[in-house]
C-alpha atoms as a PDB file:
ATOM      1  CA  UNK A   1     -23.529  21.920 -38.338  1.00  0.00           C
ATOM      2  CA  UNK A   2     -21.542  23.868 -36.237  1.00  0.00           C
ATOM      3  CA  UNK A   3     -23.986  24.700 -33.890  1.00  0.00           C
ATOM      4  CA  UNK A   4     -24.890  21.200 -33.889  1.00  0.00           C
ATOM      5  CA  UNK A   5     -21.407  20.245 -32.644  1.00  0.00           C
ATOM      6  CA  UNK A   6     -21.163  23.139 -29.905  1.00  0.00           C
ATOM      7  CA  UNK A   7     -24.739  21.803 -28.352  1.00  0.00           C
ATOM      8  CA  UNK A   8     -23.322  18.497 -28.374  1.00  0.00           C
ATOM      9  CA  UNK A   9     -19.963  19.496 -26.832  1.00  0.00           C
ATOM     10  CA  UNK A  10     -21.876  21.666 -23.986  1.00  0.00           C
ATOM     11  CA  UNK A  11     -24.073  18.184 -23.193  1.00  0.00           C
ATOM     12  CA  UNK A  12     -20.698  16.098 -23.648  1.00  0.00           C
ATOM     13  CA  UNK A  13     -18.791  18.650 -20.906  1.00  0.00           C
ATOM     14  CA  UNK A  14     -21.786  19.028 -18.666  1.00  0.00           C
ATOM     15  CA  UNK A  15     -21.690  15.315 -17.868  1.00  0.00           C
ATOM     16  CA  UNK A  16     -17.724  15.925 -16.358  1.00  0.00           C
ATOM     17  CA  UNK A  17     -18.737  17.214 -12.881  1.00  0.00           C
ATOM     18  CA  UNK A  18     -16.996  16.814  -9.769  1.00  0.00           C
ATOM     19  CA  UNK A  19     -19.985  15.309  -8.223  1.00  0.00           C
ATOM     20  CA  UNK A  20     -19.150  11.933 -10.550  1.00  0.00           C
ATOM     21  CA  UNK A  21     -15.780  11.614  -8.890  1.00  0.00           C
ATOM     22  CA  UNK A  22     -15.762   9.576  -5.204  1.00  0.00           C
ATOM     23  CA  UNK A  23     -13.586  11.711  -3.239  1.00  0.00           C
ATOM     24  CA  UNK A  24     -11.695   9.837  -0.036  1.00  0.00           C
ATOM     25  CA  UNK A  25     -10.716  11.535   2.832  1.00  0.00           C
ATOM     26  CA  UNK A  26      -7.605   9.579   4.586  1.00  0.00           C
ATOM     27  CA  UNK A  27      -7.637  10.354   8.537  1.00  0.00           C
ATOM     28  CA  UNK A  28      -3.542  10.078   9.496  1.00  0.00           C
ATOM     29  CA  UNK A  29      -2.959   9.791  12.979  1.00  0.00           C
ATOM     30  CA  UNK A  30       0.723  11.337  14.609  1.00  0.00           C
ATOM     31  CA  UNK A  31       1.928   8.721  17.092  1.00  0.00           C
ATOM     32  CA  UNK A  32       5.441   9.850  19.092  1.00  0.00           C
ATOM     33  CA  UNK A  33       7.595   6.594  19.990  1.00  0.00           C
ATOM     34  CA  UNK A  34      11.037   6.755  21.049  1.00  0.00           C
ATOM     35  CA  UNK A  35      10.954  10.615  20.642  1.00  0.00           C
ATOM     36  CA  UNK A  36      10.259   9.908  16.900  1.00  0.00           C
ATOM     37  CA  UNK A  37       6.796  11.143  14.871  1.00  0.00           C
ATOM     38  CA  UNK A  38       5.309   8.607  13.059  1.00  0.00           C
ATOM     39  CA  UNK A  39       2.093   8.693  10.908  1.00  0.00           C
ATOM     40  CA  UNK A  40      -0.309   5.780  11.421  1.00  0.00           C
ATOM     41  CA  UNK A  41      -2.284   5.329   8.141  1.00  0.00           C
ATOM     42  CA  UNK A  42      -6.379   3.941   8.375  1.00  0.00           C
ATOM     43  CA  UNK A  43      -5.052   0.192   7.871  1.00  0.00           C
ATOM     44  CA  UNK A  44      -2.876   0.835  10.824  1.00  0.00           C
ATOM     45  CA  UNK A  45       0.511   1.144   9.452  1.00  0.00           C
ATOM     46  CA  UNK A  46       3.000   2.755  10.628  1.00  0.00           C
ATOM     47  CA  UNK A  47       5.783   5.575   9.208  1.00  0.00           C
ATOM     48  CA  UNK A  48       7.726   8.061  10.552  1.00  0.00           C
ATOM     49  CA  UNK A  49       6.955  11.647   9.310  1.00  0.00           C
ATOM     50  CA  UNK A  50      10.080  13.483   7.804  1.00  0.00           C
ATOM     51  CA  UNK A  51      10.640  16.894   6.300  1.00  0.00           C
ATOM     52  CA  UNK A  52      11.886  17.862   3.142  1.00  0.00           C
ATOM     53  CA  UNK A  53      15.654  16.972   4.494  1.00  0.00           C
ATOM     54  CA  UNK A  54      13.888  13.611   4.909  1.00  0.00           C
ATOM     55  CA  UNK A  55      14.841  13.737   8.263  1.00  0.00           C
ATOM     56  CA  UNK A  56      12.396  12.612  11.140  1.00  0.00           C
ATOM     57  CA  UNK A  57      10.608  14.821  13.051  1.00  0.00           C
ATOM     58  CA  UNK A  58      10.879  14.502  16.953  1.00  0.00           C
ATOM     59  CA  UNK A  59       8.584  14.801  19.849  1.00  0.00           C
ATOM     60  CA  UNK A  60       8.715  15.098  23.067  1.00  0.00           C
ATOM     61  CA  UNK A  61       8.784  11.993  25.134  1.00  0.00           C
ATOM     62  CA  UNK A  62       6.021  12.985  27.412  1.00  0.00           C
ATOM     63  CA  UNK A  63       3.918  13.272  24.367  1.00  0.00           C
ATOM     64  CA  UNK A  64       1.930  10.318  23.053  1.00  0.00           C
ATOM     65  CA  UNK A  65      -0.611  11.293  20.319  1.00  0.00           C
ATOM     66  CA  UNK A  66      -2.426  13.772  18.584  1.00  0.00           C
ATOM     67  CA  UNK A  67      -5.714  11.339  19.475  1.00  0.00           C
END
């Protein structure tokens, strides 16, 4: 019985890969506006990038993006 339940656990676990899982890969885009960093997400939003402070991060003007 036990062995039973260990072959059946091992079959159970196998099954759990990472392979299952779809993995997305978001591409964020630094814009500089105003002297101001802002992420641009894939639908084209946009927010401005802050550090742990939650302060913004600046640029320099002559900057425009990261491409």
């Amino acid at each position: 019985m036990k062995k039973a339940t260990l072959i059946l656990s091992a079959f159970l676990l196998v099954g759990c890969d990472d392979g299952m899982i779809q993995k997305q890969t978001w591409a964020y885009s630094e814009l500089c506006i105003s002297g101001v960093v802002y992420l641009r997400s894939p639908n084209s939003s946009l927010t401005p990038k802050i550090n742990a402070d939650f302060y913004p991060y600046t640029c320099q003007k002559g900057v425009t993006n990261n491409g």
